[in-house]
PDB file of N, CA and C in Angstrom:
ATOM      1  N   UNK A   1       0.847  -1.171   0.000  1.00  0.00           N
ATOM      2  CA  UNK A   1       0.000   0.000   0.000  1.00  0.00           C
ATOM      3  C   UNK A   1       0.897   1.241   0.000  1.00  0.00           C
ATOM      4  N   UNK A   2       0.465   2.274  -0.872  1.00  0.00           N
ATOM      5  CA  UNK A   2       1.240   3.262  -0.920  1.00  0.00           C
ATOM      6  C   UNK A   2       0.639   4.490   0.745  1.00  0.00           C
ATOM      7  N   UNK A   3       1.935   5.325   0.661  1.00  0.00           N
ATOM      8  CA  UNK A   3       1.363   6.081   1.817  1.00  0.00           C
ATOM      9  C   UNK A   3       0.553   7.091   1.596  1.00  0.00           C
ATOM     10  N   UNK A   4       0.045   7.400   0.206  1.00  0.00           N
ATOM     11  CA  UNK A   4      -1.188   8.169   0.007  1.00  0.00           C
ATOM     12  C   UNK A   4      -2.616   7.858   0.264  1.00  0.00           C
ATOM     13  N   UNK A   5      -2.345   5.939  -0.444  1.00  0.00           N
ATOM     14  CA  UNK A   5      -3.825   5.164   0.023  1.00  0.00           C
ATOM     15  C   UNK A   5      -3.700   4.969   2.024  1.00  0.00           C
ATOM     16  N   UNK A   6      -2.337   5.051   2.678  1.00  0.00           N
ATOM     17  CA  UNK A   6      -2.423   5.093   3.782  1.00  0.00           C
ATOM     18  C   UNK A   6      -3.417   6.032   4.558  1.00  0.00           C
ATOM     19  N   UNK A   7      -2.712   7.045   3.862  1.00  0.00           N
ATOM     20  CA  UNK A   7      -3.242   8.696   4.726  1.00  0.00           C
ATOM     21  C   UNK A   7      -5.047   8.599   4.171  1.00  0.00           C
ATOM     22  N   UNK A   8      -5.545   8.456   2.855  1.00  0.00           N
ATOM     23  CA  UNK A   8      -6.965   8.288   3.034  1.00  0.00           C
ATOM     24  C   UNK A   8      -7.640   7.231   3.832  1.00  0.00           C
ATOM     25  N   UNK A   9      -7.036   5.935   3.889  1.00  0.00           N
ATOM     26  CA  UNK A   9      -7.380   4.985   5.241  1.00  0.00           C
ATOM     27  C   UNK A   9      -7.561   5.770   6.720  1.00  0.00           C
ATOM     28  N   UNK A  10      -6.474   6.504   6.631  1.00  0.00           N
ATOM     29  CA  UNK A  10      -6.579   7.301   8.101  1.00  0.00           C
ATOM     30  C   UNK A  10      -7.605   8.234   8.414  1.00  0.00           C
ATOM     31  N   UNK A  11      -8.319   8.976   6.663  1.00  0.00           N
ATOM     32  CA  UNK A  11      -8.598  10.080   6.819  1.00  0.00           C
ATOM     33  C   UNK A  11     -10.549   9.397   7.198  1.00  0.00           C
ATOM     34  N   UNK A  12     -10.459   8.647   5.989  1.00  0.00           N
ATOM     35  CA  UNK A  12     -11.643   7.947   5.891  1.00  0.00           C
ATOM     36  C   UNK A  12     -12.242   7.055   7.500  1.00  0.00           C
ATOM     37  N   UNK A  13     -11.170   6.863   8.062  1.00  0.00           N
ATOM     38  CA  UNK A  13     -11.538   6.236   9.694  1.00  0.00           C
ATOM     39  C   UNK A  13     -12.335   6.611  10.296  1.00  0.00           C
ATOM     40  N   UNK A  14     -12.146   8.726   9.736  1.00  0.00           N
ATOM     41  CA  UNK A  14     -12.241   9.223  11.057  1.00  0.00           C
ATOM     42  C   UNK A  14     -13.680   9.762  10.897  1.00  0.00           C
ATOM     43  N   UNK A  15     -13.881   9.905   9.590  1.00  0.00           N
ATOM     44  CA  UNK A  15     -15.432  10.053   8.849  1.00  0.00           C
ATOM     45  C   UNK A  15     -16.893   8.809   9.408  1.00  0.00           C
ATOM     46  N   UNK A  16     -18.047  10.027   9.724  1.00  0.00           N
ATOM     47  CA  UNK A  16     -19.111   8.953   9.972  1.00  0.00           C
ATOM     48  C   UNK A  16     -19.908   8.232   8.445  1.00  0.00           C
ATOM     49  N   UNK A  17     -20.217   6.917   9.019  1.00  0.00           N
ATOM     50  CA  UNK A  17     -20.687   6.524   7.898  1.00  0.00           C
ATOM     51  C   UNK A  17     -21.208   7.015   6.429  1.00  0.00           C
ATOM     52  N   UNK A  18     -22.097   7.685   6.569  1.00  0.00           N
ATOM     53  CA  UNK A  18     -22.475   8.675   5.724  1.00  0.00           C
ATOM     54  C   UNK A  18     -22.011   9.272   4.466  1.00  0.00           C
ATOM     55  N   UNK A  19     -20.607   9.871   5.201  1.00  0.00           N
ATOM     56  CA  UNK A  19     -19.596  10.460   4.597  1.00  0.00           C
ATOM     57  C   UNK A  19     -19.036   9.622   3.832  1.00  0.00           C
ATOM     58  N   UNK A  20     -18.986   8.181   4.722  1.00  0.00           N
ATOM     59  CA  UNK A  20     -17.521   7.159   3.946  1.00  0.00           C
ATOM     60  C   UNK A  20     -18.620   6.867   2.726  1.00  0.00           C
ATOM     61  N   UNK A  21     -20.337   6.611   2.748  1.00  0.00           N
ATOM     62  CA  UNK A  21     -21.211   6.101   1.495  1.00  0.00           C
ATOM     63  C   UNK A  21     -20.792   7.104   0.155  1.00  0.00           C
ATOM     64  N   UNK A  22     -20.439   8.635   0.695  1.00  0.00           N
ATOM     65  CA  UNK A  22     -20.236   9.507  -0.510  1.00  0.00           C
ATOM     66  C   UNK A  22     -19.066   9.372  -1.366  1.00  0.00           C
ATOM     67  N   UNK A  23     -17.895   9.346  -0.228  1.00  0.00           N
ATOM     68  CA  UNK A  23     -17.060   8.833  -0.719  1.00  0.00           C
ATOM     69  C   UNK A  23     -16.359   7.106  -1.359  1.00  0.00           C
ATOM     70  N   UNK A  24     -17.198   6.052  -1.340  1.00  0.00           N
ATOM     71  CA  UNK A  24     -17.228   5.181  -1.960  1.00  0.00           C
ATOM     72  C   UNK A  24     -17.820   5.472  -3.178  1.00  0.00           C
ATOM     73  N   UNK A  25     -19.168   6.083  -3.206  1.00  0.00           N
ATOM     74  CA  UNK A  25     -19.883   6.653  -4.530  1.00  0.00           C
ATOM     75  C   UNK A  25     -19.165   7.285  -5.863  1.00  0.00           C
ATOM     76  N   UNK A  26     -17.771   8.264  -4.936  1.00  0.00           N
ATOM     77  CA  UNK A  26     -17.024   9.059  -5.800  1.00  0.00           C
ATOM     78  C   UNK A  26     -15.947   8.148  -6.098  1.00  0.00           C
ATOM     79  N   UNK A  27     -15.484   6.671  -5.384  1.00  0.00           N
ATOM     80  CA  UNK A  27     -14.537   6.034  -6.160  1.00  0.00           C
ATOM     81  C   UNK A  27     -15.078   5.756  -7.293  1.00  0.00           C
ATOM     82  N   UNK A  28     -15.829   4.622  -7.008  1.00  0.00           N
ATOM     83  CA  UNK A  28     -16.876   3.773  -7.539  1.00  0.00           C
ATOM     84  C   UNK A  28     -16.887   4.727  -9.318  1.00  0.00           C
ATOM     85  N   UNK A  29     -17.679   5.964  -9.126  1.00  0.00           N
ATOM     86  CA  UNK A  29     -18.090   6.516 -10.331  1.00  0.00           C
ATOM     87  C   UNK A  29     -15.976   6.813 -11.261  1.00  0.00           C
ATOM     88  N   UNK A  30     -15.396   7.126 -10.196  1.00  0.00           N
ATOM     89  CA  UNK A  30     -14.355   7.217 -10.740  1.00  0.00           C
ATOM     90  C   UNK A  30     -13.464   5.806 -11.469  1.00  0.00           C
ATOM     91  N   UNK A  31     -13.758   4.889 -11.137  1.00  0.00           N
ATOM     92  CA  UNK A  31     -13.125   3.420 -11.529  1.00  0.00           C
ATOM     93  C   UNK A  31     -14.032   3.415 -13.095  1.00  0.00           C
ATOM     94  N   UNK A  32     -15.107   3.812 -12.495  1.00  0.00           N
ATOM     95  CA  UNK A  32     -15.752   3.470 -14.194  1.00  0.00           C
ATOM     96  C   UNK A  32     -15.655   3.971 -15.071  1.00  0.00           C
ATOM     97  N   UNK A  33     -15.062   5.695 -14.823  1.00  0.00           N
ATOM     98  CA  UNK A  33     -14.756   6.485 -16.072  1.00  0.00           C
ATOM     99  C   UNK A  33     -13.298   6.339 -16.592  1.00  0.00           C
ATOM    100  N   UNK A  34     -12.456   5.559 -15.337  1.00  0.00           N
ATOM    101  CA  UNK A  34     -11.054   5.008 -15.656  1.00  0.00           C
ATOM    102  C   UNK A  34     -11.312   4.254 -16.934  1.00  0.00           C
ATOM    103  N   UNK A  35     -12.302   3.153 -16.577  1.00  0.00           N
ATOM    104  CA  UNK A  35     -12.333   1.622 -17.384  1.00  0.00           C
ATOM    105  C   UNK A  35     -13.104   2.574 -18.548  1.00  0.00           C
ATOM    106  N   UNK A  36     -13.767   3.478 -18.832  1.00  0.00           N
ATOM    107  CA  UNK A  36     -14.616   3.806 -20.098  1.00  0.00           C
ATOM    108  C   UNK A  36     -13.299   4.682 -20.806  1.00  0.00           C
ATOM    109  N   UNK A  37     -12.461   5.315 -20.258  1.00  0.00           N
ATOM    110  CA  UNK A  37     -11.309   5.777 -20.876  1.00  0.00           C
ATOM    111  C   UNK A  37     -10.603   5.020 -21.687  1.00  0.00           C
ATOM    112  N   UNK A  38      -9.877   4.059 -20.733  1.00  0.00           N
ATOM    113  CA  UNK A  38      -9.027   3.123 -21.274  1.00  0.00           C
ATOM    114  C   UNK A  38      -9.857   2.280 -22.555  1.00  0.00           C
ATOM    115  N   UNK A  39     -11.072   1.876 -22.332  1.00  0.00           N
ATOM    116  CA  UNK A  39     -12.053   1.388 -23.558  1.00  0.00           C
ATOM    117  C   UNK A  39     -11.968   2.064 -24.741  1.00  0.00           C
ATOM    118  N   UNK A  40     -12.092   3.143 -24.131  1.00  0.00           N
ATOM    119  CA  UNK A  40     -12.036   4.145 -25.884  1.00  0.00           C
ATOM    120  C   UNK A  40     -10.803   4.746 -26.353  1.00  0.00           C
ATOM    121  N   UNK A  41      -9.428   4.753 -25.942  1.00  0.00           N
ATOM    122  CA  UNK A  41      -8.169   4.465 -26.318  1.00  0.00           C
ATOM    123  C   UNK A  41      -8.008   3.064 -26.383  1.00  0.00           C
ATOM    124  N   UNK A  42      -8.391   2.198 -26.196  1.00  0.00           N
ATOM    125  CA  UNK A  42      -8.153   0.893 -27.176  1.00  0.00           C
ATOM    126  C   UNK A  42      -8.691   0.972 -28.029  1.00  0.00           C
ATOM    127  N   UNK A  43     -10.237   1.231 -28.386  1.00  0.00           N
ATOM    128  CA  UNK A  43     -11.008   0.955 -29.615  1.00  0.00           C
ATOM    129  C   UNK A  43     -10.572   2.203 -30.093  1.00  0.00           C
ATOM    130  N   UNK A  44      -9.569   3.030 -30.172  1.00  0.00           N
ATOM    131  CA  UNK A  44      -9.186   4.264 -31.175  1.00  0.00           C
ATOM    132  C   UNK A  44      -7.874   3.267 -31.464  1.00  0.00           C
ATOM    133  N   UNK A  45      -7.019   3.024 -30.773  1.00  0.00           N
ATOM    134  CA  UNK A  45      -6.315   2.556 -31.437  1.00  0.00           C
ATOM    135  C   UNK A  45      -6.339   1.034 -32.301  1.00  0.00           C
ATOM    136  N   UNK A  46      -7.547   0.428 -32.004  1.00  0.00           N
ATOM    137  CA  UNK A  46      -7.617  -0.638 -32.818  1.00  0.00           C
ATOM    138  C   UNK A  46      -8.374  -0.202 -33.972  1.00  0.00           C
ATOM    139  N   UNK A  47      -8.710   0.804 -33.980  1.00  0.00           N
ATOM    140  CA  UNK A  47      -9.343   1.410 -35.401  1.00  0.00           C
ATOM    141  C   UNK A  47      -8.388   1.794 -36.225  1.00  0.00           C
ATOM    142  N   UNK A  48      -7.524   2.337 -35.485  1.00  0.00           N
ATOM    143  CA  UNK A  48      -6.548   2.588 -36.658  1.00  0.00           C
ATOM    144  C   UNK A  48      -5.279   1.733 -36.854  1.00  0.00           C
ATOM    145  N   UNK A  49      -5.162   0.503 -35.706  1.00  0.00           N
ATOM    146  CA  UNK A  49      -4.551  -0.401 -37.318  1.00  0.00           C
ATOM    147  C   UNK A  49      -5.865  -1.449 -38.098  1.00  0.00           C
ATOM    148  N   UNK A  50      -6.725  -1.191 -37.742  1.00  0.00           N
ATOM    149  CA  UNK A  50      -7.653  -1.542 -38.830  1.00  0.00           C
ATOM    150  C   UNK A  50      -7.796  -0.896 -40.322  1.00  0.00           C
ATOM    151  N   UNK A  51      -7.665   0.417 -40.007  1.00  0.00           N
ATOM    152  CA  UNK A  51      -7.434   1.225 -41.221  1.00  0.00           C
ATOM    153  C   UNK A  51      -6.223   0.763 -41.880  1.00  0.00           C
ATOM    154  N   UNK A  52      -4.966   0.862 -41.127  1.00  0.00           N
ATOM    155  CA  UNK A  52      -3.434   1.005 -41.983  1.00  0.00           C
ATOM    156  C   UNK A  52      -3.465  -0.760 -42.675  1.00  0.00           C
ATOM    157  N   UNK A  53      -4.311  -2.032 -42.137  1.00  0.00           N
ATOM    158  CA  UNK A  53      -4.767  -3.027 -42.576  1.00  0.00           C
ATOM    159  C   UNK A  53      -5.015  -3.206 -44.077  1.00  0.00           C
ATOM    160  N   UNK A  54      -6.448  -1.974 -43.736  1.00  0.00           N
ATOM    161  CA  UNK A  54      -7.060  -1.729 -45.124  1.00  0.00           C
ATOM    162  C   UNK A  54      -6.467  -1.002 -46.454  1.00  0.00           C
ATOM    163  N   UNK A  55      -5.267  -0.497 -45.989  1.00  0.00           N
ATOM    164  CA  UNK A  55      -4.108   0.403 -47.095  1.00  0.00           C
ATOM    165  C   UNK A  55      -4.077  -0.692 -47.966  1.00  0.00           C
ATOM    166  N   UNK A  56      -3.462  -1.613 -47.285  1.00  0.00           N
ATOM    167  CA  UNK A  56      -2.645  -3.279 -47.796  1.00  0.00           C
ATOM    168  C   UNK A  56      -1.286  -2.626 -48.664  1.00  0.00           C
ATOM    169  N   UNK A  57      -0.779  -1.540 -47.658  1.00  0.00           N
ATOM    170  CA  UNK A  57       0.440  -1.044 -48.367  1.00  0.00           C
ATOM    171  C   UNK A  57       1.688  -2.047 -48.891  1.00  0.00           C
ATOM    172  N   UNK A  58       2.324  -2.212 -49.732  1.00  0.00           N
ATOM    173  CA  UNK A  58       3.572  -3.270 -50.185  1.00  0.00           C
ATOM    174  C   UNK A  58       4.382  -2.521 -50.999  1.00  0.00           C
ATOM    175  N   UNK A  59       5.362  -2.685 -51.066  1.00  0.00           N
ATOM    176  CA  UNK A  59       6.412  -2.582 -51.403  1.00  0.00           C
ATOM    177  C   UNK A  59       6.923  -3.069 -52.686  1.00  0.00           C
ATOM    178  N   UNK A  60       7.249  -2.817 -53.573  1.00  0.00           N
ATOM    179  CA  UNK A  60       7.796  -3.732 -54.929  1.00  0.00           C
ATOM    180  C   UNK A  60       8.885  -4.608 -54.728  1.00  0.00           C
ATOM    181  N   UNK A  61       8.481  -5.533 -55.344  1.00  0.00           N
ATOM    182  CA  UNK A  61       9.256  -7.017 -55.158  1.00  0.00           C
ATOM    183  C   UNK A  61      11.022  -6.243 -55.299  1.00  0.00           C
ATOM    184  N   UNK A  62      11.566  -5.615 -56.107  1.00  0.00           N
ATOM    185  CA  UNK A  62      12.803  -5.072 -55.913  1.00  0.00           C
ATOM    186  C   UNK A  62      12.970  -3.540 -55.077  1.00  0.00           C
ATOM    187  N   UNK A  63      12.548  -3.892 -54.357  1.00  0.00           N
ATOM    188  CA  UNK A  63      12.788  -2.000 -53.171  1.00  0.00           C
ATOM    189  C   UNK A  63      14.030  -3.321 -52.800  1.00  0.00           C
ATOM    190  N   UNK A  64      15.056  -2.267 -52.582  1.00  0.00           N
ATOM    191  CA  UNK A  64      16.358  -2.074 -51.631  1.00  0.00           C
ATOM    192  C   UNK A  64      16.448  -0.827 -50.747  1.00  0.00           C
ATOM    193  N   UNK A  65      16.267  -1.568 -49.444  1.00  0.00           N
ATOM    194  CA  UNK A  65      16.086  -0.498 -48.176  1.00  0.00           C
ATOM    195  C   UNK A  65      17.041   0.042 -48.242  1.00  0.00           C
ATOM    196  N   UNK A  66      18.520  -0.665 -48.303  1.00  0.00           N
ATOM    197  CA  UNK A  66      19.514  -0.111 -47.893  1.00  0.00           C
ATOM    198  C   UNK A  66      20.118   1.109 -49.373  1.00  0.00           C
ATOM    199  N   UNK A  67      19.730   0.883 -50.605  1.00  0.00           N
ATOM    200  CA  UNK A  67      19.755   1.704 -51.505  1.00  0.00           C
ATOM    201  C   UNK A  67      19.297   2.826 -51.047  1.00  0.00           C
ATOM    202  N   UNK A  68      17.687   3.029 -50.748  1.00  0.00           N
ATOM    203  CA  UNK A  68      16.891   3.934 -50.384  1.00  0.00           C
ATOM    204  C   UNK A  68      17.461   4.597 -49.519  1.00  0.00           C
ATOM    205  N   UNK A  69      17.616   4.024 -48.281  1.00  0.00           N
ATOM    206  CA  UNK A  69      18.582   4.897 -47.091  1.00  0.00           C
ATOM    207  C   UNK A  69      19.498   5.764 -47.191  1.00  0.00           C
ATOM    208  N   UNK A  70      20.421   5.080 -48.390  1.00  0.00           N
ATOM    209  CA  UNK A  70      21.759   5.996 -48.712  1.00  0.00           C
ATOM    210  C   UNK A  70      20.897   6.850 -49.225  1.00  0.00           C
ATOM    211  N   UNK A  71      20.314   6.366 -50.218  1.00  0.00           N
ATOM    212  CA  UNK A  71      20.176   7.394 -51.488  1.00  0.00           C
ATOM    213  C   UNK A  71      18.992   9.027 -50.797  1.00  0.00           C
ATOM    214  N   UNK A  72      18.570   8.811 -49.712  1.00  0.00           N
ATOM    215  CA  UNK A  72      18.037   9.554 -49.108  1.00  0.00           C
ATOM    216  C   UNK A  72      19.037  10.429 -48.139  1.00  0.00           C
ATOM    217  N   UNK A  73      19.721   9.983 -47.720  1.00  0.00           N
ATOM    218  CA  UNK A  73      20.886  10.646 -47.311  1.00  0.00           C
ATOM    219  C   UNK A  73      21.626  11.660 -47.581  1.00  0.00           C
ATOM    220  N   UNK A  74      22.011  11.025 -49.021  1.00  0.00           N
ATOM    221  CA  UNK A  74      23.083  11.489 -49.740  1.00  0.00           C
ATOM    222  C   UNK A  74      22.370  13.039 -50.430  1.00  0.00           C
ATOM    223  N   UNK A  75      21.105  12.828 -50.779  1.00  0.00           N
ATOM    224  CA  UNK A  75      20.017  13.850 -51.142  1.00  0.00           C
ATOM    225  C   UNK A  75      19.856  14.765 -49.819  1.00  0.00           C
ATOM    226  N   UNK A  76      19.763  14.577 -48.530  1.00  0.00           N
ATOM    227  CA  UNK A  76      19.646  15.594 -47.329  1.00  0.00           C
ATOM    228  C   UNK A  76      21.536  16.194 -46.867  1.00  0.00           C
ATOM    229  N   UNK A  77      22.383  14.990 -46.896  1.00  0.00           N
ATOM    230  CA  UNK A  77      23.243  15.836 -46.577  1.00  0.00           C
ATOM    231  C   UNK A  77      24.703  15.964 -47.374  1.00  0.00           C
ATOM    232  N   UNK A  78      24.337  15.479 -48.562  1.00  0.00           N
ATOM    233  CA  UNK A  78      25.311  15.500 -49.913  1.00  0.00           C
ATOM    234  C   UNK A  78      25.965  14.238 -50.056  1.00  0.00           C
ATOM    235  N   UNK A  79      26.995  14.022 -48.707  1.00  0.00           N
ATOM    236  CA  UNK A  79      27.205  12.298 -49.573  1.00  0.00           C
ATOM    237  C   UNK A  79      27.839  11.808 -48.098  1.00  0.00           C
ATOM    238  N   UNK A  80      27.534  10.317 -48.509  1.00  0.00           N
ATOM    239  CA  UNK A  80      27.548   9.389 -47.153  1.00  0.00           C
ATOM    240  C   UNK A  80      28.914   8.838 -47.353  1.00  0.00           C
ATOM    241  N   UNK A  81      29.537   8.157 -46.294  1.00  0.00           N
ATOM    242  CA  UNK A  81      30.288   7.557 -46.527  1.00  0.00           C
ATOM    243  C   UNK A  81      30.238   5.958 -45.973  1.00  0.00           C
TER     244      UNK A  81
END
């Protein structure tokens, strides 16, 4: 347990019932907008490699990476060695 969840253990002790129902209410609603967050940054990011899927980008049977590399190089900073 960290000593932050400590100090609300301590704080929450000292609270009458009541209080502790409001504050369970405000985890509670807070855990669920955690889990509805994290839901919709997964389904954004599974949308979009669904999309980059649907490109069906390829490459030509003769691409040479390592051609390309130089040859991109040599074009930004004159010549490689």
């Amino acid at each position: 347990m960290t000593i932050i969840q400590e100090q609300a253990i301590q704080l929450i002790q000292q609270l009458p019932d009541d209080k502790i129902q409001a504050i369970i209410t405000l985890a509670t609603d807070e855990i669920k907008l955690m889990r509805l967050e994290k839901s919709e940054k997964l389904s954004k990011k599974k949308k979009a490699i669904r999309m980059l899927e649907n490109l069906n980008l390829k490459l030509p049977d003769d691409f040479n990476a390592d051609y390309e590399l130089e040859k991109a190089l040599e074009e930004k900073y004159g010549f490689v060695n």
